[in-house]
PDB file of N, CA and C in Angstrom:
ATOM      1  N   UNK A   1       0.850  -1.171   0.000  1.00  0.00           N
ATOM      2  CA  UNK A   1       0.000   0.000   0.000  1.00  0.00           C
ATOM      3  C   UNK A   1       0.897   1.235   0.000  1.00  0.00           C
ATOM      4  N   UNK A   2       0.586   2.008  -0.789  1.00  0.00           N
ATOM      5  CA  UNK A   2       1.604   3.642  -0.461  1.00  0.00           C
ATOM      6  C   UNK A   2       0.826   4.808  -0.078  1.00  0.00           C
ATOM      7  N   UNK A   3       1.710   4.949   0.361  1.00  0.00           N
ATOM      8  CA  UNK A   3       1.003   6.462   1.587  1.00  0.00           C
ATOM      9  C   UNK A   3      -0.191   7.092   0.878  1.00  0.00           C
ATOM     10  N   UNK A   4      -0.624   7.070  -0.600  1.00  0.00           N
ATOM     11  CA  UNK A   4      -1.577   8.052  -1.143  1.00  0.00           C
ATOM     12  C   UNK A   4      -2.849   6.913  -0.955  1.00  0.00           C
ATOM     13  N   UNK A   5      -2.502   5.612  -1.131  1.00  0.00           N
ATOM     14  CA  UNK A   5      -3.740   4.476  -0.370  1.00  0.00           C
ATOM     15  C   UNK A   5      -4.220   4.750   0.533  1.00  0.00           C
ATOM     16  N   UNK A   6      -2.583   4.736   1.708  1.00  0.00           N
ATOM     17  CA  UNK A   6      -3.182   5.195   3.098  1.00  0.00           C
ATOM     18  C   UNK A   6      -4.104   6.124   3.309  1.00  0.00           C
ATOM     19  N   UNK A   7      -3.635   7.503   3.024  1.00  0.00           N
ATOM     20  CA  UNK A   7      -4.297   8.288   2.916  1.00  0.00           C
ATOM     21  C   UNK A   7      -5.908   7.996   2.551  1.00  0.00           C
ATOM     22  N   UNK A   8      -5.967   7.483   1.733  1.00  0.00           N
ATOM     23  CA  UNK A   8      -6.892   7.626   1.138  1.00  0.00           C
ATOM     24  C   UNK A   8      -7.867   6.618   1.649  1.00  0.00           C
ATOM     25  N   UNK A   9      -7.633   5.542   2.511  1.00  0.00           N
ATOM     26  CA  UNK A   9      -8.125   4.941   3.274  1.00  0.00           C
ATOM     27  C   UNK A   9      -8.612   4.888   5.143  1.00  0.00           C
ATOM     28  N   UNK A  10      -7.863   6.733   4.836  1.00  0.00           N
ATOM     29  CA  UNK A  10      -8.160   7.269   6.383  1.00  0.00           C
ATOM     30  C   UNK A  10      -7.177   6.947   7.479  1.00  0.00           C
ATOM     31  N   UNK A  11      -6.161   6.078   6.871  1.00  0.00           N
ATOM     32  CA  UNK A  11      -4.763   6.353   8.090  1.00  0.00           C
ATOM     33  C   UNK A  11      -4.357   7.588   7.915  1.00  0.00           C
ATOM     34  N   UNK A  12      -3.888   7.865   9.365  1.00  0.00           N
ATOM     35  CA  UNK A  12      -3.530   8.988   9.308  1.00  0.00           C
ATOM     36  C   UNK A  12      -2.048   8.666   9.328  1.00  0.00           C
ATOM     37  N   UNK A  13      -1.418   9.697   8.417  1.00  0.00           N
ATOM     38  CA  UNK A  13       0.229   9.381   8.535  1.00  0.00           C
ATOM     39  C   UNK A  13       0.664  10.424   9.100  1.00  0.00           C
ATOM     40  N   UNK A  14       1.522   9.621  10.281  1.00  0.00           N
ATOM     41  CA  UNK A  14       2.600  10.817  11.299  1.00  0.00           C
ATOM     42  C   UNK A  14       3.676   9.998  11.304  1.00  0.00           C
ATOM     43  N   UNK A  15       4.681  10.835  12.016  1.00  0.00           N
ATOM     44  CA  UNK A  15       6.121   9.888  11.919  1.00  0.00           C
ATOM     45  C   UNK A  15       6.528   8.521  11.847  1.00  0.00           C
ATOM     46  N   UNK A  16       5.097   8.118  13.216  1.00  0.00           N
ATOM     47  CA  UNK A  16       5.569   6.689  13.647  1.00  0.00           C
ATOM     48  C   UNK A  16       4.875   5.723  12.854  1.00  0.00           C
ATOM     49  N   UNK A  17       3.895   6.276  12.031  1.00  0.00           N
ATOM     50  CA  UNK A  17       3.337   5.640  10.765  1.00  0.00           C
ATOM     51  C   UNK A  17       4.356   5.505   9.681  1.00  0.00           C
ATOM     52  N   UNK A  18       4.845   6.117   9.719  1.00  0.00           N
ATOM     53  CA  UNK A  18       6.149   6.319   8.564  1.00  0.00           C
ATOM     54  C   UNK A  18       7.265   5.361   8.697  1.00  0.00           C
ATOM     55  N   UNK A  19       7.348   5.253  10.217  1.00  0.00           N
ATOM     56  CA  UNK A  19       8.661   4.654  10.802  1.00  0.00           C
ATOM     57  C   UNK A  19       8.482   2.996  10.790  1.00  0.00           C
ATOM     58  N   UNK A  20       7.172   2.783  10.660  1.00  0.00           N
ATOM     59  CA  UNK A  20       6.463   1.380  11.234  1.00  0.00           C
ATOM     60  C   UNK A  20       6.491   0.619   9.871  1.00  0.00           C
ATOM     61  N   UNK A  21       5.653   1.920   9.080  1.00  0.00           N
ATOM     62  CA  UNK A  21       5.777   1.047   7.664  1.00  0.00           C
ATOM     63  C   UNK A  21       7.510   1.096   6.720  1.00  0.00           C
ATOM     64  N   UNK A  22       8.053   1.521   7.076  1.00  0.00           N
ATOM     65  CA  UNK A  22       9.511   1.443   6.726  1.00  0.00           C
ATOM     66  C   UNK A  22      10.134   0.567   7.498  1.00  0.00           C
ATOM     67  N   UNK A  23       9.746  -0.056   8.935  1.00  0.00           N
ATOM     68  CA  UNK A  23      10.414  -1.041   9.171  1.00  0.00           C
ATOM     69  C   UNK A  23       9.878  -2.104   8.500  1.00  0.00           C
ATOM     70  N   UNK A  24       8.665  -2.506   8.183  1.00  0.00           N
ATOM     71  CA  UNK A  24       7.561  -3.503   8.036  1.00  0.00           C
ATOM     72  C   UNK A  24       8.215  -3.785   6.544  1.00  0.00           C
ATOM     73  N   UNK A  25       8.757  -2.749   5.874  1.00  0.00           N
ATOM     74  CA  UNK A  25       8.842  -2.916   4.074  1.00  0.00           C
ATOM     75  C   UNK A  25      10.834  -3.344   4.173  1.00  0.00           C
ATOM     76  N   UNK A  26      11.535  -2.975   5.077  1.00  0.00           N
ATOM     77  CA  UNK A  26      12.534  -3.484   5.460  1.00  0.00           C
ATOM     78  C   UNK A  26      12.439  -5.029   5.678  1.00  0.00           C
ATOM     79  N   UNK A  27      11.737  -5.503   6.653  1.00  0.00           N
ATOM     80  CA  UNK A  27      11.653  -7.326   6.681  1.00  0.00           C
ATOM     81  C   UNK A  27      10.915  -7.909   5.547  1.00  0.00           C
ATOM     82  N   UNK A  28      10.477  -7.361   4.489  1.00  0.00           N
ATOM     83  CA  UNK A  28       9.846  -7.526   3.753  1.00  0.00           C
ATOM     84  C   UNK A  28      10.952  -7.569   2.654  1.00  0.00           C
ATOM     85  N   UNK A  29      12.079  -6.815   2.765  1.00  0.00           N
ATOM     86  CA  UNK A  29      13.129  -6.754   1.613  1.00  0.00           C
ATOM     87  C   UNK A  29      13.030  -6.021   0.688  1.00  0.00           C
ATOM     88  N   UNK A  30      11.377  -4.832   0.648  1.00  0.00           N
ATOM     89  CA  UNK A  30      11.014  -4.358  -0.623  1.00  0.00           C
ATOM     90  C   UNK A  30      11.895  -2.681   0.211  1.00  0.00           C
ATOM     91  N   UNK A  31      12.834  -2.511  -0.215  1.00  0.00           N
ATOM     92  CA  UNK A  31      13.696  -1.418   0.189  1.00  0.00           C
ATOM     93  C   UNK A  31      13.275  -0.206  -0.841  1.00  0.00           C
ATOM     94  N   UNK A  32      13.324  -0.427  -2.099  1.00  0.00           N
ATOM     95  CA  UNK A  32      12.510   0.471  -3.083  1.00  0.00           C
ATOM     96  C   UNK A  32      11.205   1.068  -1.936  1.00  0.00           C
ATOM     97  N   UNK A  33      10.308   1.003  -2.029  1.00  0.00           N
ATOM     98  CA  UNK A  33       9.557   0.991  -1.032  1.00  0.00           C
ATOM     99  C   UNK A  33       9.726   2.121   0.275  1.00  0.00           C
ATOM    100  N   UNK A  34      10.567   1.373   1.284  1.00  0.00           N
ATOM    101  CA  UNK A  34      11.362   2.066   2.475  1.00  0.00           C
ATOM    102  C   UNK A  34      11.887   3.017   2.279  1.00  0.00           C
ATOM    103  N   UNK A  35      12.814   3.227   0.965  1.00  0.00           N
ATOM    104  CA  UNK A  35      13.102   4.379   0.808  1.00  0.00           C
ATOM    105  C   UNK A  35      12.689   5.786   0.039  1.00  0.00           C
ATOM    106  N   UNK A  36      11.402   5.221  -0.320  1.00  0.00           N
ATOM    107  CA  UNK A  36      10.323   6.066  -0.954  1.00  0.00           C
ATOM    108  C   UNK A  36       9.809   6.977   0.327  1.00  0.00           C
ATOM    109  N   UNK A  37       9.347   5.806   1.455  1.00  0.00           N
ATOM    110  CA  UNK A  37       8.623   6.617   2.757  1.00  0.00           C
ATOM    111  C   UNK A  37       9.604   7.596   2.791  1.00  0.00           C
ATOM    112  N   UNK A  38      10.701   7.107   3.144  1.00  0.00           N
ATOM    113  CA  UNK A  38      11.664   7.529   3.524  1.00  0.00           C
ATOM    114  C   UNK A  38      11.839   8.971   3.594  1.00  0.00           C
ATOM    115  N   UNK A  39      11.667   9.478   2.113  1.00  0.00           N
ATOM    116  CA  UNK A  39      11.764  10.432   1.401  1.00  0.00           C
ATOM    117  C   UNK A  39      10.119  11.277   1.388  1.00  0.00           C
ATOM    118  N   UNK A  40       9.213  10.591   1.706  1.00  0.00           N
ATOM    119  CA  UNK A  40       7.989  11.322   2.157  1.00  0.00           C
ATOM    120  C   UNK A  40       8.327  11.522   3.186  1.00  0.00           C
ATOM    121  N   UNK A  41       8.971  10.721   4.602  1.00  0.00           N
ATOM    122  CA  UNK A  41       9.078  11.620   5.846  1.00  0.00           C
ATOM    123  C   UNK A  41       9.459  12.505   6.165  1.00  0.00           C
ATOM    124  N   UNK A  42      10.780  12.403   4.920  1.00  0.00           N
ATOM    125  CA  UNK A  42      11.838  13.796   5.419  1.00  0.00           C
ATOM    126  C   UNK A  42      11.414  14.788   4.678  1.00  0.00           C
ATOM    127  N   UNK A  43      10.579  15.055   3.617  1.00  0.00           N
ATOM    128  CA  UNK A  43       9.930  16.034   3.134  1.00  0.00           C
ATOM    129  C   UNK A  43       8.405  16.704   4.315  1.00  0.00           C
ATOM    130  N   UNK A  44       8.089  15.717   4.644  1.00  0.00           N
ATOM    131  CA  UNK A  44       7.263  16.732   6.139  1.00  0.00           C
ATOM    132  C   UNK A  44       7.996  17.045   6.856  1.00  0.00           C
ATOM    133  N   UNK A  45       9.233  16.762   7.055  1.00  0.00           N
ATOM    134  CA  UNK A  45       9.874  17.528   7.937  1.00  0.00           C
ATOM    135  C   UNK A  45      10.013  16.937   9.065  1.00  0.00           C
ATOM    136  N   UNK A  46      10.457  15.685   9.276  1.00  0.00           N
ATOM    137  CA  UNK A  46      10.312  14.635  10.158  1.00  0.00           C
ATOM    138  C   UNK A  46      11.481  14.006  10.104  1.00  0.00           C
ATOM    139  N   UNK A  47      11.859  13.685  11.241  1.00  0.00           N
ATOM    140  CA  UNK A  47      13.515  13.603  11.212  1.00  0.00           C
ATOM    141  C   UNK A  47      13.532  11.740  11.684  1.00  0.00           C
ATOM    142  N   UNK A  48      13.804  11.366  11.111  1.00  0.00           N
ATOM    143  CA  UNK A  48      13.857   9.749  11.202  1.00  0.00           C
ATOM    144  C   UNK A  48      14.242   9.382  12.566  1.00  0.00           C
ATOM    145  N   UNK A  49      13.892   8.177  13.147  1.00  0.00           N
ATOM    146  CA  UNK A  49      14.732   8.205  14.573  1.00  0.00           C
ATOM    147  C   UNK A  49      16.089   7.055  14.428  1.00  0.00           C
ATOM    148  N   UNK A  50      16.608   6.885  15.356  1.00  0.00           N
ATOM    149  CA  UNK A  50      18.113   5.926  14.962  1.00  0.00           C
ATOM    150  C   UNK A  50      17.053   4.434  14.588  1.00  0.00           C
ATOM    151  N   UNK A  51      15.929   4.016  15.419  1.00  0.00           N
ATOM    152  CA  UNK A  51      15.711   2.963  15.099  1.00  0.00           C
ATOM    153  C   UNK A  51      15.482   2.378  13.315  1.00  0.00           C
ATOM    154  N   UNK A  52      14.905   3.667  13.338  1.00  0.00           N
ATOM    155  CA  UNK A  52      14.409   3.576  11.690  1.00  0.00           C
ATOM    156  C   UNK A  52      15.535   3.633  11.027  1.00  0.00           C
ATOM    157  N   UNK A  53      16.773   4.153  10.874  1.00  0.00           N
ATOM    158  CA  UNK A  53      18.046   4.481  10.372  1.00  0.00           C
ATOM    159  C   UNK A  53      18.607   2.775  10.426  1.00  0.00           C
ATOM    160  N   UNK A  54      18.428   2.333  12.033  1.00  0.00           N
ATOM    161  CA  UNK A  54      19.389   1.494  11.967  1.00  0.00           C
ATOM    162  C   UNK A  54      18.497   0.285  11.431  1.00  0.00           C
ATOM    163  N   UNK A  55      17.166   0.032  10.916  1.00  0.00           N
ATOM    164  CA  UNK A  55      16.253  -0.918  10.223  1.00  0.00           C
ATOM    165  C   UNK A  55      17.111  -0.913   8.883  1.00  0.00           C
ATOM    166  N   UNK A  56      17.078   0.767   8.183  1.00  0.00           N
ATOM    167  CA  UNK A  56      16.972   0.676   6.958  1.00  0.00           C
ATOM    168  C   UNK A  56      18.878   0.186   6.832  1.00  0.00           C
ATOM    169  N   UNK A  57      19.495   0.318   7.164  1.00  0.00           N
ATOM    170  CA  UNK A  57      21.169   0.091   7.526  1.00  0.00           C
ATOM    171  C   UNK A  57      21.399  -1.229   7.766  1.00  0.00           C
ATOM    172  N   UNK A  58      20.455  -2.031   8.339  1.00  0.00           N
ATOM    173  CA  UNK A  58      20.371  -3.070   8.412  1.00  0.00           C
ATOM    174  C   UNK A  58      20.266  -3.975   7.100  1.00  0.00           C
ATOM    175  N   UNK A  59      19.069  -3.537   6.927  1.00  0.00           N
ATOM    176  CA  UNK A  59      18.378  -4.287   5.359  1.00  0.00           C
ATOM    177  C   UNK A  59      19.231  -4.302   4.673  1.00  0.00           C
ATOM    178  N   UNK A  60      19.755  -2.940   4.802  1.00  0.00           N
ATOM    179  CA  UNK A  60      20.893  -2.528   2.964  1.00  0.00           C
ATOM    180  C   UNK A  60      22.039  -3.814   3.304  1.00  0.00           C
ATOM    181  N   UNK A  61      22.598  -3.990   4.369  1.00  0.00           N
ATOM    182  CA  UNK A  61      23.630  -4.526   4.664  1.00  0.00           C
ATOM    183  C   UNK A  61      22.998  -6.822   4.147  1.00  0.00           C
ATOM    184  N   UNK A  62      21.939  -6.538   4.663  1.00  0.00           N
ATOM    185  CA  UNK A  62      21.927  -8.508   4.128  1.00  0.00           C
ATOM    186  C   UNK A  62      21.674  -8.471   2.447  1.00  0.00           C
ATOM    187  N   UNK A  63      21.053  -6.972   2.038  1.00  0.00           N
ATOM    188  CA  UNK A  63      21.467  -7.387   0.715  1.00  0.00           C
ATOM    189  C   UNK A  63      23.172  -6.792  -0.140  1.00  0.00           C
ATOM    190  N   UNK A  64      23.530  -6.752   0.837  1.00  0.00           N
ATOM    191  CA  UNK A  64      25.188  -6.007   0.178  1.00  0.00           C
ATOM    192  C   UNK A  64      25.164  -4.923  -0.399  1.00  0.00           C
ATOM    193  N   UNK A  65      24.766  -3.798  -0.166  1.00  0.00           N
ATOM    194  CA  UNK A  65      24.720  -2.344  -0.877  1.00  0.00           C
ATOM    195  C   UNK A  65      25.632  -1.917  -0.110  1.00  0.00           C
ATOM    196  N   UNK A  66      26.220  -1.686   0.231  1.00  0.00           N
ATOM    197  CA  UNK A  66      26.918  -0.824   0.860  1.00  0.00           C
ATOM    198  C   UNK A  66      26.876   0.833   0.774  1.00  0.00           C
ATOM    199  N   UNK A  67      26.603   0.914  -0.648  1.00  0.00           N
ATOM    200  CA  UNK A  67      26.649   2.758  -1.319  1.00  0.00           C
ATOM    201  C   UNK A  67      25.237   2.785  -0.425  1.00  0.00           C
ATOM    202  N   UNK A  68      24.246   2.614  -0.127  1.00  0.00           N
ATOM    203  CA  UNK A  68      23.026   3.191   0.392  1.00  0.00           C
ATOM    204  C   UNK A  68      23.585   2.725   1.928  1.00  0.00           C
ATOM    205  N   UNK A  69      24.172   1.707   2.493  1.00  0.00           N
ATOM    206  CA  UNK A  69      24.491   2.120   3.910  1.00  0.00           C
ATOM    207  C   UNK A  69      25.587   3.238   4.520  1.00  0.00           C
ATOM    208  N   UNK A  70      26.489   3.604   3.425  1.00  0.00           N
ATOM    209  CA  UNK A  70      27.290   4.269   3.759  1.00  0.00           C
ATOM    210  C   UNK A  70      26.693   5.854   3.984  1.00  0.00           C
ATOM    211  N   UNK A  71      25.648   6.130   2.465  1.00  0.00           N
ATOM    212  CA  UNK A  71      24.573   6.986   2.457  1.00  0.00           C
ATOM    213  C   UNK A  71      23.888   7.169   3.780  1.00  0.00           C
ATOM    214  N   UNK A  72      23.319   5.960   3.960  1.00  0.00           N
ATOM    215  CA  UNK A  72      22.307   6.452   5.016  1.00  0.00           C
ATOM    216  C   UNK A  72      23.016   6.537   6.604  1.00  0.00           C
ATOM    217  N   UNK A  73      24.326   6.279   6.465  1.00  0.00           N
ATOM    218  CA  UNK A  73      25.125   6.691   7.667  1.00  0.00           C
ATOM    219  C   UNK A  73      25.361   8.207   7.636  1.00  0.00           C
ATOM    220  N   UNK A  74      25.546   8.512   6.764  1.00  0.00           N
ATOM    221  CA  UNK A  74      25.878  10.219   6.747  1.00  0.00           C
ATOM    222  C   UNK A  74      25.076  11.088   6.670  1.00  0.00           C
ATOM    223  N   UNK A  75      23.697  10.412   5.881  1.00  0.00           N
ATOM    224  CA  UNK A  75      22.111  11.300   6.634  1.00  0.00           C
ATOM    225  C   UNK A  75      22.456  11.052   7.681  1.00  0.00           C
ATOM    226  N   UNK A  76      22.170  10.284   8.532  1.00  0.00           N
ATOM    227  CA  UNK A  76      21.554   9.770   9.755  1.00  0.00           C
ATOM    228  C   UNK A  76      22.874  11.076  10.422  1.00  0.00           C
ATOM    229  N   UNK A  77      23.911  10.815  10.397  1.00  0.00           N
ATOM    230  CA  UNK A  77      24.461  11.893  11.166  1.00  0.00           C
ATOM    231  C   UNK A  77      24.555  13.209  10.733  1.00  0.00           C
ATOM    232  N   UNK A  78      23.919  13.420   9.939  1.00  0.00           N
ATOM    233  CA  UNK A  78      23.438  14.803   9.221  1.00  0.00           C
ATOM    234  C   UNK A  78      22.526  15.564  10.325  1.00  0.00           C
ATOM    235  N   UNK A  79      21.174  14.384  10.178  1.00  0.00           N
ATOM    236  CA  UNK A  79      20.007  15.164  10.628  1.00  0.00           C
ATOM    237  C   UNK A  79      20.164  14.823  11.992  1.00  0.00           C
ATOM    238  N   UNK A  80      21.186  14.876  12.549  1.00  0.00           N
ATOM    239  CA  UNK A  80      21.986  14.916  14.218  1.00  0.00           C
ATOM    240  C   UNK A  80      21.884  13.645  15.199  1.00  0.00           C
ATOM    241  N   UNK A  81      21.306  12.619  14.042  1.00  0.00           N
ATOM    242  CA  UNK A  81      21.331  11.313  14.757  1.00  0.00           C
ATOM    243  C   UNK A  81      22.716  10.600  15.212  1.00  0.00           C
ATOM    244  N   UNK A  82      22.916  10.410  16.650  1.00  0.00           N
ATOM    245  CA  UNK A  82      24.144   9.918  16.367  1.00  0.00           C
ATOM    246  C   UNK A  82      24.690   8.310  15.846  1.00  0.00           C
ATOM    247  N   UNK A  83      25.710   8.006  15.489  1.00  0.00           N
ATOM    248  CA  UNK A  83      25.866   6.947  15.488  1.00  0.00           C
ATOM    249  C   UNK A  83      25.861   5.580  16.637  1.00  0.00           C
ATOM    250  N   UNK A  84      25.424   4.673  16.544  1.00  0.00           N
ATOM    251  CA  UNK A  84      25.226   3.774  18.017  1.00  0.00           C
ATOM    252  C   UNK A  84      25.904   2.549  17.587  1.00  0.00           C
ATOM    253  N   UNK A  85      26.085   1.444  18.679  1.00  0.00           N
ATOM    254  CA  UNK A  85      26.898   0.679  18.366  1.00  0.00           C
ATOM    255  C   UNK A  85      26.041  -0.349  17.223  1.00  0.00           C
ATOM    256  N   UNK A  86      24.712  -0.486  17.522  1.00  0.00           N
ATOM    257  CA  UNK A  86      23.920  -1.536  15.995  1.00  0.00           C
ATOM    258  C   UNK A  86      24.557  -0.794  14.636  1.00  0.00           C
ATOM    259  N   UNK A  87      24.430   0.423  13.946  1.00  0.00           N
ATOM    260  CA  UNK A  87      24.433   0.726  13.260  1.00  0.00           C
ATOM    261  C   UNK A  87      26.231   0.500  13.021  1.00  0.00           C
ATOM    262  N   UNK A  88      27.195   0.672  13.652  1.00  0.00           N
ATOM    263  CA  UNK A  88      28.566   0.573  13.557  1.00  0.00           C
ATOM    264  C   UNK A  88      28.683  -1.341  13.244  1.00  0.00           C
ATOM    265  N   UNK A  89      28.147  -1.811  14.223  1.00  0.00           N
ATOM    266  CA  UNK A  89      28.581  -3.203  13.976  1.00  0.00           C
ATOM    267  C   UNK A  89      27.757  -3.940  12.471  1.00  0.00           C
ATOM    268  N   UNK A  90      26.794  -3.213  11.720  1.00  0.00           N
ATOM    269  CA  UNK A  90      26.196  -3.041  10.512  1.00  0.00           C
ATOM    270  C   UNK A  90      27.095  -3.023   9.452  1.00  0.00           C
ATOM    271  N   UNK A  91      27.624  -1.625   9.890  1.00  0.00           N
ATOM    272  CA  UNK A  91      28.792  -0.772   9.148  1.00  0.00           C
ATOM    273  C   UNK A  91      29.852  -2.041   8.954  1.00  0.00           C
ATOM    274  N   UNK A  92      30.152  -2.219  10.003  1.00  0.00           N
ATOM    275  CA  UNK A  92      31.454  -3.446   9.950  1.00  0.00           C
ATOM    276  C   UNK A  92      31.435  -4.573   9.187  1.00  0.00           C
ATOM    277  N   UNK A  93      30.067  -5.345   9.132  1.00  0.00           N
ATOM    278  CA  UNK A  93      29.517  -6.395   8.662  1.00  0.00           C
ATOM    279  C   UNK A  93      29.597  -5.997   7.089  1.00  0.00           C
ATOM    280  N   UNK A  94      29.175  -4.798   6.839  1.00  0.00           N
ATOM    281  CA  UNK A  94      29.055  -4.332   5.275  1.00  0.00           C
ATOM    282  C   UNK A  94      30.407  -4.665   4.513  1.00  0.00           C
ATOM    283  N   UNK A  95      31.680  -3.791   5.498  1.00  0.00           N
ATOM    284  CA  UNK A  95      32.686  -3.676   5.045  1.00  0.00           C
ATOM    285  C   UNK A  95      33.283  -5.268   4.775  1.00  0.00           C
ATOM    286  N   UNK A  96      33.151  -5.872   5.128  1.00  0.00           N
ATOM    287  CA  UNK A  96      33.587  -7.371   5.523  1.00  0.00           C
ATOM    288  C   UNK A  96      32.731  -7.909   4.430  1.00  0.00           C
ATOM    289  N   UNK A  97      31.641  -7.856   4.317  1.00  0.00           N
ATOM    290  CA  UNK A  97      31.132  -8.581   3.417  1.00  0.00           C
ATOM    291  C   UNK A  97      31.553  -8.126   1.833  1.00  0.00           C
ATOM    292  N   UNK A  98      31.989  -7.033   1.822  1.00  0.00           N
ATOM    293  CA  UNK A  98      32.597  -6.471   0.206  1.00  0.00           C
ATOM    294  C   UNK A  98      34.046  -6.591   0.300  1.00  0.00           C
ATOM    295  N   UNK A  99      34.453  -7.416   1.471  1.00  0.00           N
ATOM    296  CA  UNK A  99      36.187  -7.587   1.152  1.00  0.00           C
ATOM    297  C   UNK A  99      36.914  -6.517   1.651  1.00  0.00           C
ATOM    298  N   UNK A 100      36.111  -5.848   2.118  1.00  0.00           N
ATOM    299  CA  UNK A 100      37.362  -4.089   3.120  1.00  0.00           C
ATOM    300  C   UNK A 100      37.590  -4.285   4.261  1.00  0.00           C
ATOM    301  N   UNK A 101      38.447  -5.562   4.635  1.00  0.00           N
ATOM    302  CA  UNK A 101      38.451  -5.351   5.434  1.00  0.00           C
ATOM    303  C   UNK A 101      39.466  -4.433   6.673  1.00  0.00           C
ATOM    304  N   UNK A 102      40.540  -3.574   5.623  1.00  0.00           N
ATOM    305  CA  UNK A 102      40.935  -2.661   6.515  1.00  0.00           C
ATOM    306  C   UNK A 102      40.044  -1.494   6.969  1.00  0.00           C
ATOM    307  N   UNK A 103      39.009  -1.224   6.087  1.00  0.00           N
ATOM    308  CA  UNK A 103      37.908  -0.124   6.541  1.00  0.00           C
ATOM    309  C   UNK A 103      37.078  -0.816   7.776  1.00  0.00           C
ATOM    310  N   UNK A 104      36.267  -2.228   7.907  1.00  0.00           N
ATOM    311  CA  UNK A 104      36.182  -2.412   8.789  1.00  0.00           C
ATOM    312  C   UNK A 104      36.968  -2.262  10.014  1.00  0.00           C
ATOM    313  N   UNK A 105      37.999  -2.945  10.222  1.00  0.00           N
ATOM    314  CA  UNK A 105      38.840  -2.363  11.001  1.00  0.00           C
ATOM    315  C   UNK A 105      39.681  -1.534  11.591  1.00  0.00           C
ATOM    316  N   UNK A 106      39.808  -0.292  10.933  1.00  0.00           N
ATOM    317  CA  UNK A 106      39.732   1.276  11.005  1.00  0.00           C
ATOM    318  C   UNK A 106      38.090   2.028  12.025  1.00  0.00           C
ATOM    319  N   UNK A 107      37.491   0.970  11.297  1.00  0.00           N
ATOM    320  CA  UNK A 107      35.919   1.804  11.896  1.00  0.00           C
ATOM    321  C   UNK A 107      35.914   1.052  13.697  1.00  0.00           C
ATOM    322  N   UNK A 108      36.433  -0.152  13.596  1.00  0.00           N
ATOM    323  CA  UNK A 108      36.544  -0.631  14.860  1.00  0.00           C
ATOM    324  C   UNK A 108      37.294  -0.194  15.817  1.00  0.00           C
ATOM    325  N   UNK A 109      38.337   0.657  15.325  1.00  0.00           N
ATOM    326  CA  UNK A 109      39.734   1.212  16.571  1.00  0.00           C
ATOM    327  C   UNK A 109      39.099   2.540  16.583  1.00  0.00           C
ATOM    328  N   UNK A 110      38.369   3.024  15.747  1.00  0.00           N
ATOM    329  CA  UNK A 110      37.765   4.376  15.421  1.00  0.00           C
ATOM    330  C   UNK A 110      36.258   4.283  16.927  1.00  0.00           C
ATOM    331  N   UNK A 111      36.069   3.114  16.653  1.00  0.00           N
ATOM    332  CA  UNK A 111      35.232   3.333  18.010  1.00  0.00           C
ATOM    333  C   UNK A 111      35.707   2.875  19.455  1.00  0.00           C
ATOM    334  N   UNK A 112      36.430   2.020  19.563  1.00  0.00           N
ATOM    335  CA  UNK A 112      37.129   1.706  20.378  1.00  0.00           C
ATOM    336  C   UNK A 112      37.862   2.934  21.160  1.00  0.00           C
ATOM    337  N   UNK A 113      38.217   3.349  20.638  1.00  0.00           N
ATOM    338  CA  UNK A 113      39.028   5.480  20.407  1.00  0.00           C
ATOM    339  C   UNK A 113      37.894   6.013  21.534  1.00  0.00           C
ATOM    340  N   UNK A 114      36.451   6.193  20.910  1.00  0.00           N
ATOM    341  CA  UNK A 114      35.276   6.555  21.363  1.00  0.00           C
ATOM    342  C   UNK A 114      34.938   6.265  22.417  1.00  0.00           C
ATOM    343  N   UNK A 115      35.271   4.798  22.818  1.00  0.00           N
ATOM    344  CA  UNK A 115      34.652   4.611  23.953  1.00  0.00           C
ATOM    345  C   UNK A 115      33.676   3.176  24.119  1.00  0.00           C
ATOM    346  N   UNK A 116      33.736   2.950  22.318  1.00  0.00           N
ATOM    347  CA  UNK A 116      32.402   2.028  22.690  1.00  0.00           C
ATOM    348  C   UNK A 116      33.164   0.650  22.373  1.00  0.00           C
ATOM    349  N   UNK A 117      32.418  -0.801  22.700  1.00  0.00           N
ATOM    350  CA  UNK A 117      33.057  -1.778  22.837  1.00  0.00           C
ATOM    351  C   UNK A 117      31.888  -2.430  21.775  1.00  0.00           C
ATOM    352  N   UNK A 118      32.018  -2.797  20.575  1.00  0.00           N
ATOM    353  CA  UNK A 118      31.825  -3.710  19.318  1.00  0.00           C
ATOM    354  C   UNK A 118      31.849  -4.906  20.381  1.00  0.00           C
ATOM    355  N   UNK A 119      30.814  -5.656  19.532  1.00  0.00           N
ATOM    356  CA  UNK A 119      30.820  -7.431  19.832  1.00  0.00           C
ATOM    357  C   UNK A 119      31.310  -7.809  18.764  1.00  0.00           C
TER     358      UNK A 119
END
């Protein structure tokens, strides 16, 4: 269903409508989709929360994109979300899965540096 259905079927869309059906289209794998909302949320002016960041960061990562997780790492700390350790150990998994693995491991001493402790 897309938001002009919704609409049009009397949901009302607010953030967490936005956020719910972008996780829902994430386990679903239809990312086309997710990142359509995506782009309707941030045009109302609605600032994604880390969970939703770290759904869509997720997804990108079991299908190997990396260019849209790396993307949506640098929104996400754009619109002042910070980075957390799911979304880093994501990050890591990405890098590893495309063969970088000195970038993974740069990003790991890079948080380690920080403070935070990777599993």
């Amino acid at each position: 269903m897309s938001s002009k259905e919704a609409k049009a079927d009397g949901v009302k869309l607010d953030a967490v409508t936005y956020s719910t059906a972008i996780h829902v289209f994430c386990k679903m794998s239809k990312l086309n989709a997710a990142f359509e909302l995506l782009s309707e949320m941030k045009e109302r002016g609605w600032v994604p929360s880390v969970g939703t960041f770290t759904t869509l960061i997720g997804a990108c990562v079991k299908q190997r994109n990396l260019v849209d997780v790396l993307r949506l790492k640098d929104e996400m700390l754009s619109c002042g979300v910070p980075m957390n350790l799911v979304v880093a150990t994501s990050l890591m998994k990405g890098y590893y899965l495309q063969g970088d693995l000195d970038s993974a491991l740069a990003l790991f001493d890079e948080l380690v540096e920080d403070g935070l402790a990777p599993n």
